[in-house]
PDB file of N, CA and C in Angstrom:
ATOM      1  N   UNK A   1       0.853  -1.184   0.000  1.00  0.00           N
ATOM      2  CA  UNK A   1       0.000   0.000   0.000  1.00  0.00           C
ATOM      3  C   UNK A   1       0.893   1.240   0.000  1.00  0.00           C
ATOM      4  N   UNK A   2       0.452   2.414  -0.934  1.00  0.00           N
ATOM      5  CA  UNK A   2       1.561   3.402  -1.038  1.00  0.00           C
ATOM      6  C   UNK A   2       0.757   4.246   0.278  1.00  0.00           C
ATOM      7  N   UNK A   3       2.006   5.354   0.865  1.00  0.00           N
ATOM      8  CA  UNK A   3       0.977   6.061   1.694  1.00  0.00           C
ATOM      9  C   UNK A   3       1.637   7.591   0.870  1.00  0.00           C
ATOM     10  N   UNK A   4       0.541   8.809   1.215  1.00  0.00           N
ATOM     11  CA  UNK A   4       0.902   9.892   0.582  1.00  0.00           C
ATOM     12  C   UNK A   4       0.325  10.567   1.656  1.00  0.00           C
ATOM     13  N   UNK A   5       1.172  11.341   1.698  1.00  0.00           N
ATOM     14  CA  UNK A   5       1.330  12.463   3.149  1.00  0.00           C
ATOM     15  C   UNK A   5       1.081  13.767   2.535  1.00  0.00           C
ATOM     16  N   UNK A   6       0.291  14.633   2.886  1.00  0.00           N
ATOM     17  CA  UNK A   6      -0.367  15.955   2.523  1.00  0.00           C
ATOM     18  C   UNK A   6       0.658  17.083   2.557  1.00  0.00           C
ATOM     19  N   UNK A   7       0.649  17.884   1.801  1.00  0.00           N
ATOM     20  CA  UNK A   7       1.337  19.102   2.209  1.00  0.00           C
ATOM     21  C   UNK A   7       1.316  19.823   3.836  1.00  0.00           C
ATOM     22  N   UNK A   8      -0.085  19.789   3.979  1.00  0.00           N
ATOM     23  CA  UNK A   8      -0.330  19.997   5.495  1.00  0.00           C
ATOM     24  C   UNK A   8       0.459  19.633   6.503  1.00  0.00           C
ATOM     25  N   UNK A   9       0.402  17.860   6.311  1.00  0.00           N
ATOM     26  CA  UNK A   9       1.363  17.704   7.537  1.00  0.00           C
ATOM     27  C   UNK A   9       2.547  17.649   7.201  1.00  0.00           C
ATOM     28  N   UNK A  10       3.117  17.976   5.572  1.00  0.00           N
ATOM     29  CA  UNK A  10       4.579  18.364   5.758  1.00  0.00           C
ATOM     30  C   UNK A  10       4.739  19.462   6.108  1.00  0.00           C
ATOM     31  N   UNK A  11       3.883  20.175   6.763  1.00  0.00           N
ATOM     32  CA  UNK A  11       4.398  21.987   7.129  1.00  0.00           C
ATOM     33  C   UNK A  11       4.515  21.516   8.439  1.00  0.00           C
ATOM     34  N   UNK A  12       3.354  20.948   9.159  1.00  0.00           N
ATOM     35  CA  UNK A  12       3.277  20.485  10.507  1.00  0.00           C
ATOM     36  C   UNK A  12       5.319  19.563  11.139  1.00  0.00           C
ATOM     37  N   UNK A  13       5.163  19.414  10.048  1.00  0.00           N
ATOM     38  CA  UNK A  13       6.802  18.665  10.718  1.00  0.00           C
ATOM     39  C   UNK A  13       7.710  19.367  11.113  1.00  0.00           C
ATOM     40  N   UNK A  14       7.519  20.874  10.504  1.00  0.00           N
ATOM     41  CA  UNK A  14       8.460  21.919  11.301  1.00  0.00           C
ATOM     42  C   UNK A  14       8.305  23.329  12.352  1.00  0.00           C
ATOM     43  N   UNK A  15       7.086  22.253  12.972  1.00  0.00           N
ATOM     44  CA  UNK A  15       6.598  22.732  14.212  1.00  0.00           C
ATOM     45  C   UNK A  15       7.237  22.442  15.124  1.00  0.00           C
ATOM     46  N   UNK A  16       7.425  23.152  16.594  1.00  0.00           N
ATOM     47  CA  UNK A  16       8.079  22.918  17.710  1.00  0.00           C
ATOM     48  C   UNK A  16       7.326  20.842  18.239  1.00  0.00           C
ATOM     49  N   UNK A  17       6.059  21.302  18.223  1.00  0.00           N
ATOM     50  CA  UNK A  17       5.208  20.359  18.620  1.00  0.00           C
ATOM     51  C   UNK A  17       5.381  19.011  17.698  1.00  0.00           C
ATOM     52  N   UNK A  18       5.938  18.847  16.609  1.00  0.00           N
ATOM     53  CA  UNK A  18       5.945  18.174  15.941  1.00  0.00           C
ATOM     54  C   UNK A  18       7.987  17.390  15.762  1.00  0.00           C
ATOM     55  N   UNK A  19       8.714  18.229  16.178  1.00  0.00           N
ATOM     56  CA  UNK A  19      10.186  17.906  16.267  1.00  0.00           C
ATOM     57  C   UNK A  19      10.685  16.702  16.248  1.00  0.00           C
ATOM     58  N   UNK A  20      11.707  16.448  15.980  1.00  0.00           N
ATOM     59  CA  UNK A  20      11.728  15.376  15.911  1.00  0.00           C
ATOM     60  C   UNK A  20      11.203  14.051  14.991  1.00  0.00           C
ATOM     61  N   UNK A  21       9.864  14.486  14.611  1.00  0.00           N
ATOM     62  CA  UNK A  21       9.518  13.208  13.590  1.00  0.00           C
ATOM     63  C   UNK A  21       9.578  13.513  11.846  1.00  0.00           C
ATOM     64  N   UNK A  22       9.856  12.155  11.565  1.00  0.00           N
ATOM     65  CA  UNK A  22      10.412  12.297  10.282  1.00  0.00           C
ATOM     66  C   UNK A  22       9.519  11.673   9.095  1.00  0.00           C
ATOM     67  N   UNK A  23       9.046  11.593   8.044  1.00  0.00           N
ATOM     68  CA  UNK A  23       8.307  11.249   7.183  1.00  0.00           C
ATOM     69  C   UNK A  23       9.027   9.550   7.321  1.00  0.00           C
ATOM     70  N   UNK A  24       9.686   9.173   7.905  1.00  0.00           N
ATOM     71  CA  UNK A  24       9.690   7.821   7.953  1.00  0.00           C
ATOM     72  C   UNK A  24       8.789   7.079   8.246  1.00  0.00           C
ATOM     73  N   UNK A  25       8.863   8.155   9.983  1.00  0.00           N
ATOM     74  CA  UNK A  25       8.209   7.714  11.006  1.00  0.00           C
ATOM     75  C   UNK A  25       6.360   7.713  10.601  1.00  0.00           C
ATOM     76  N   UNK A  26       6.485   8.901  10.175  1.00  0.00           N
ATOM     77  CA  UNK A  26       4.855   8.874   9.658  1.00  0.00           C
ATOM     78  C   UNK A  26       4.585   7.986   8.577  1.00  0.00           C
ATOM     79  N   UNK A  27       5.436   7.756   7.877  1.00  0.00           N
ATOM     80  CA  UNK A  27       5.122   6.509   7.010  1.00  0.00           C
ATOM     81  C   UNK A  27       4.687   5.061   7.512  1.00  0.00           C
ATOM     82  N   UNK A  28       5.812   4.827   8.583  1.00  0.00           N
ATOM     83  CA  UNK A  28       5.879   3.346   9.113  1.00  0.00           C
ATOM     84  C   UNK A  28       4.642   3.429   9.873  1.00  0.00           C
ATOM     85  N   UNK A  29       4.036   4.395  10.391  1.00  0.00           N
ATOM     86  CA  UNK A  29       3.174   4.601  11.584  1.00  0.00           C
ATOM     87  C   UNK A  29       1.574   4.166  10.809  1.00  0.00           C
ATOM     88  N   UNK A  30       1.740   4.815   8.829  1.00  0.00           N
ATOM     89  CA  UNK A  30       0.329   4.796   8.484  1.00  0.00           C
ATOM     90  C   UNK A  30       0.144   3.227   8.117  1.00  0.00           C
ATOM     91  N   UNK A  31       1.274   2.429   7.645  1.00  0.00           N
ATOM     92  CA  UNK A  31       1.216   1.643   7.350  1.00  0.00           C
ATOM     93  C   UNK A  31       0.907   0.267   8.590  1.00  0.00           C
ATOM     94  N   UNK A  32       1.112   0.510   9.397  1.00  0.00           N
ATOM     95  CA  UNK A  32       0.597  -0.504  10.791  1.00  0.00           C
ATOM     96  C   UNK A  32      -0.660  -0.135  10.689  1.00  0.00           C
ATOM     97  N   UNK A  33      -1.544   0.496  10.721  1.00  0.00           N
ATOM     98  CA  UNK A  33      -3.486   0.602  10.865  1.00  0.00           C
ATOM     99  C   UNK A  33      -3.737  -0.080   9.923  1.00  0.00           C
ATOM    100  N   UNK A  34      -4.108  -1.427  10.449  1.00  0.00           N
ATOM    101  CA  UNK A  34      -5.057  -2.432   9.876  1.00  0.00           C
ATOM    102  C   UNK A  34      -6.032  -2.212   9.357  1.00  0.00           C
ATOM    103  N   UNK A  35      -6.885  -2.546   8.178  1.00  0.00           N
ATOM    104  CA  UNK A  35      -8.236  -2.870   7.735  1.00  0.00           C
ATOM    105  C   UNK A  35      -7.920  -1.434   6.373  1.00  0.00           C
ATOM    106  N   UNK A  36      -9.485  -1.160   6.344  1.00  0.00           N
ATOM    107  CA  UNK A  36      -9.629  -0.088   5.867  1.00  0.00           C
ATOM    108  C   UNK A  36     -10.143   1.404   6.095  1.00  0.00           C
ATOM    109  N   UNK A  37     -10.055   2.139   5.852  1.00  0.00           N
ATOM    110  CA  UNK A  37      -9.984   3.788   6.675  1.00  0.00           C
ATOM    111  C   UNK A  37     -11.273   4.269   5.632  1.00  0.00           C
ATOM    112  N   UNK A  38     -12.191   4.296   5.986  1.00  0.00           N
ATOM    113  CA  UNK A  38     -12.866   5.016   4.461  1.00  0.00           C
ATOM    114  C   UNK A  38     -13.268   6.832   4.891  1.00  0.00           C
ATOM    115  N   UNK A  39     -13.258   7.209   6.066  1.00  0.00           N
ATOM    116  CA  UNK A  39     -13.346   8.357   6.903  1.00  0.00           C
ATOM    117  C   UNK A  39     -12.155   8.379   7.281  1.00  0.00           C
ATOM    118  N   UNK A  40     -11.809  10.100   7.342  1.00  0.00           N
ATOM    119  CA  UNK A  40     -10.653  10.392   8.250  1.00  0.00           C
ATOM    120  C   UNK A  40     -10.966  10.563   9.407  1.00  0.00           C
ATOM    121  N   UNK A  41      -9.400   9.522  10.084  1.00  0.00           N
ATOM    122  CA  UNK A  41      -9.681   9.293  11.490  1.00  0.00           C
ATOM    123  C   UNK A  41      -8.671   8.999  12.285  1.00  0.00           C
ATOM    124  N   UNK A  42      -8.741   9.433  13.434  1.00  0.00           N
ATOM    125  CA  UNK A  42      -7.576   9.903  14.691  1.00  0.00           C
ATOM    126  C   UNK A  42      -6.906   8.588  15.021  1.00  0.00           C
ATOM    127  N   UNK A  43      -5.404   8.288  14.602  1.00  0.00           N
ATOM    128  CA  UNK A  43      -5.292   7.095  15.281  1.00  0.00           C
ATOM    129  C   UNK A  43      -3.992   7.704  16.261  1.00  0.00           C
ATOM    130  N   UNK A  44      -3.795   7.157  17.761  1.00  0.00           N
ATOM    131  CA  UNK A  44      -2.924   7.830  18.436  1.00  0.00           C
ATOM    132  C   UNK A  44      -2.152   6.805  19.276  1.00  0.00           C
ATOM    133  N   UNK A  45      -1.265   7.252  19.518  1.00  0.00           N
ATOM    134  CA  UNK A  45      -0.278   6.496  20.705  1.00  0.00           C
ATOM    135  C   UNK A  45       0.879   6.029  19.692  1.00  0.00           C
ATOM    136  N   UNK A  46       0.963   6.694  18.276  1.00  0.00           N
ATOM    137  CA  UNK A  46       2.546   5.714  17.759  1.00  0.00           C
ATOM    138  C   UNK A  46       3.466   6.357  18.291  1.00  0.00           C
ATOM    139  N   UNK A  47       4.766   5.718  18.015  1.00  0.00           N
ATOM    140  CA  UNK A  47       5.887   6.172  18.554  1.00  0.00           C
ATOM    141  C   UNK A  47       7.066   6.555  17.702  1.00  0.00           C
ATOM    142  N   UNK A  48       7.902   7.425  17.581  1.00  0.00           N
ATOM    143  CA  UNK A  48       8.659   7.500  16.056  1.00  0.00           C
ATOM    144  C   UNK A  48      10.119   6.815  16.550  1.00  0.00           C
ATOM    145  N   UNK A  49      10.867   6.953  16.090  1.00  0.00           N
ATOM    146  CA  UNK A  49      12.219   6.407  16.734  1.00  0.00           C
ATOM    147  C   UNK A  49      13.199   7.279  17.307  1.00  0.00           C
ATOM    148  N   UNK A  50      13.413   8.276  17.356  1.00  0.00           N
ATOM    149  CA  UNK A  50      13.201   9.274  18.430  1.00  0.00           C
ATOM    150  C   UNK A  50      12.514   9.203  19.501  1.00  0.00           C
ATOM    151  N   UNK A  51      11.381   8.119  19.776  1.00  0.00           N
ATOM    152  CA  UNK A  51      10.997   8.567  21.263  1.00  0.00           C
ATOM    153  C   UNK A  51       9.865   9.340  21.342  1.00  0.00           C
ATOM    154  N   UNK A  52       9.126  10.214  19.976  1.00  0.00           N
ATOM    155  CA  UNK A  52       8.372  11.366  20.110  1.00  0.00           C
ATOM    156  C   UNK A  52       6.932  10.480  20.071  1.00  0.00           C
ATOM    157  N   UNK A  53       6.216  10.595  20.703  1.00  0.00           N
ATOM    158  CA  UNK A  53       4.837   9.946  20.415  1.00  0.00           C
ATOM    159  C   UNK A  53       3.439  10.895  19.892  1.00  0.00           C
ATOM    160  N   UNK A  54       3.024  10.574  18.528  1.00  0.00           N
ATOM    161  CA  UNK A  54       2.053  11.334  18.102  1.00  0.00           C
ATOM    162  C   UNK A  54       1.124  10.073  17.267  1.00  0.00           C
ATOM    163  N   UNK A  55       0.104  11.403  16.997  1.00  0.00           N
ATOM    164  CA  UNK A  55      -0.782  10.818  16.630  1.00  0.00           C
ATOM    165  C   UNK A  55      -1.256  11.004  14.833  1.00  0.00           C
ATOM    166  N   UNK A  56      -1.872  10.616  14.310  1.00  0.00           N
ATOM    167  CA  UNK A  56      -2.124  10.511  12.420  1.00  0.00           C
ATOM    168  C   UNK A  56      -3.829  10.306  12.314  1.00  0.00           C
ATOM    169  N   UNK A  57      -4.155  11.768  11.638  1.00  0.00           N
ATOM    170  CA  UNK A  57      -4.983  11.568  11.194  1.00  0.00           C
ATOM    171  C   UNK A  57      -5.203  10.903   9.742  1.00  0.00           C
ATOM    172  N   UNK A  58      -5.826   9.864   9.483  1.00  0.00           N
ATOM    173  CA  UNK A  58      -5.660   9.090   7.690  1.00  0.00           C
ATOM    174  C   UNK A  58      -6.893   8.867   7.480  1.00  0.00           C
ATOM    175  N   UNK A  59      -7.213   8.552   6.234  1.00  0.00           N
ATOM    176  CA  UNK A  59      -8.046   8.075   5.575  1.00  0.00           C
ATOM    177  C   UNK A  59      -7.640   7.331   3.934  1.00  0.00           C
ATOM    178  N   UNK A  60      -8.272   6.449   3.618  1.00  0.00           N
ATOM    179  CA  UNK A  60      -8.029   5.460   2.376  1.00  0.00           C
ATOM    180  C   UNK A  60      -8.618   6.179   1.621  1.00  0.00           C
ATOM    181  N   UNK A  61      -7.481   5.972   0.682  1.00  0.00           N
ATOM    182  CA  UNK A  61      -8.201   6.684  -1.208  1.00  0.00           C
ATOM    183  C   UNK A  61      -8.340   5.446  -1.825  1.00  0.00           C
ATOM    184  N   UNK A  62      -8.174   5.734  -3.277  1.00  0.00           N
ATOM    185  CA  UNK A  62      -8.363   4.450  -4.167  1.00  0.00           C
ATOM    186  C   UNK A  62      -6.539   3.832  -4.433  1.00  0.00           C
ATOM    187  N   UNK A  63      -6.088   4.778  -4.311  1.00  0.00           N
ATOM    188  CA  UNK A  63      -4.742   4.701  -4.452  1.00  0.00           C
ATOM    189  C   UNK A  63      -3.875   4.123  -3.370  1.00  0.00           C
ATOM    190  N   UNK A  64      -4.498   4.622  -2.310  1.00  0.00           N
ATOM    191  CA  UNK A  64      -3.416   4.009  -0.964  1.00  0.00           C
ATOM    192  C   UNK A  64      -3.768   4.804  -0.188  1.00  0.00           C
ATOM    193  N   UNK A  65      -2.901   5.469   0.699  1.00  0.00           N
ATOM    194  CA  UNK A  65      -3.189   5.511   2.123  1.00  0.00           C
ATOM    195  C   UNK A  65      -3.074   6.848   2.050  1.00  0.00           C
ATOM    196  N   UNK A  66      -3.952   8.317   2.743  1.00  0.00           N
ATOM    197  CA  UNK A  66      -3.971   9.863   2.883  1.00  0.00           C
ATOM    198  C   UNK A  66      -3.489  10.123   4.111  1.00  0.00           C
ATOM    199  N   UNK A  67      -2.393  10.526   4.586  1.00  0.00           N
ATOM    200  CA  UNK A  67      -1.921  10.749   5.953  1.00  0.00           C
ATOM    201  C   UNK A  67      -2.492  12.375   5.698  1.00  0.00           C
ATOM    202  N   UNK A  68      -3.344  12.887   6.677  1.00  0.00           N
ATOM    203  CA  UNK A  68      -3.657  14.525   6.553  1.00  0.00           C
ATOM    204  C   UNK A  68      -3.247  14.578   7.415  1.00  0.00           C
ATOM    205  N   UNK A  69      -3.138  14.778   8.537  1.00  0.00           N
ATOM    206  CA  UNK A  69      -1.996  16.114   9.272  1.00  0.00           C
ATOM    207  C   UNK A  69      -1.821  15.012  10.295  1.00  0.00           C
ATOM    208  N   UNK A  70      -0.608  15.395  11.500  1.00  0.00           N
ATOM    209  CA  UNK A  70       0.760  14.887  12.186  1.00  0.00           C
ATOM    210  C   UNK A  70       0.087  15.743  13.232  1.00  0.00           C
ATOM    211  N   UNK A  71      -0.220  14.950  14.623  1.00  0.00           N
ATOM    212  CA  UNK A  71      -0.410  15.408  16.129  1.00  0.00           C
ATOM    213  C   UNK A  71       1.076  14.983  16.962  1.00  0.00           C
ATOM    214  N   UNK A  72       2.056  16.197  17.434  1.00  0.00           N
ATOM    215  CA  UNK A  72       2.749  15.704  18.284  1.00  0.00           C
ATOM    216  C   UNK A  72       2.427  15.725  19.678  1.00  0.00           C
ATOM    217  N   UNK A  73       3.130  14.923  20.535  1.00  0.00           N
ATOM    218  CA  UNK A  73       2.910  14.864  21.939  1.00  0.00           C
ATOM    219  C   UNK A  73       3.753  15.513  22.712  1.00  0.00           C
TER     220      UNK A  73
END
């Protein structure tokens, strides 16, 4: 499954609140949520490798996976 990350939360990554995490991390993070997403929706508690724990709002296209914006903790 491809995932595609929004402009949005690539601005969000160079937030104080957001530090630390890397489009890896948000990658590896969309790709663990099982099933299918057909609404965007809050999934929380991942962890990046850094240590930073946030949360991903996603939803499924036809294409693959919509990461819209990056919650840091």
């Amino acid at each position: 499954m491809r995932v595609f990350v929004t402009e949005h939360a690539r601005k969000r990554l160079h937030n104080l609140r957001q530090e630390r995490l890397g489009l890896a991390d948000i990658e590896a993070a969309a790709l663990q949520i099982p099933g299918y997403v057909p609404t965007a929706t809050r999934f929380r508690g991942f962890v990046a490798r850094s240590g930073r724990i946030f949360d991903l709002v996603v939803k499924d296209i036809a294409t693959g996976r919509l990461v819209i914006t990056v919650i840091g903790k």
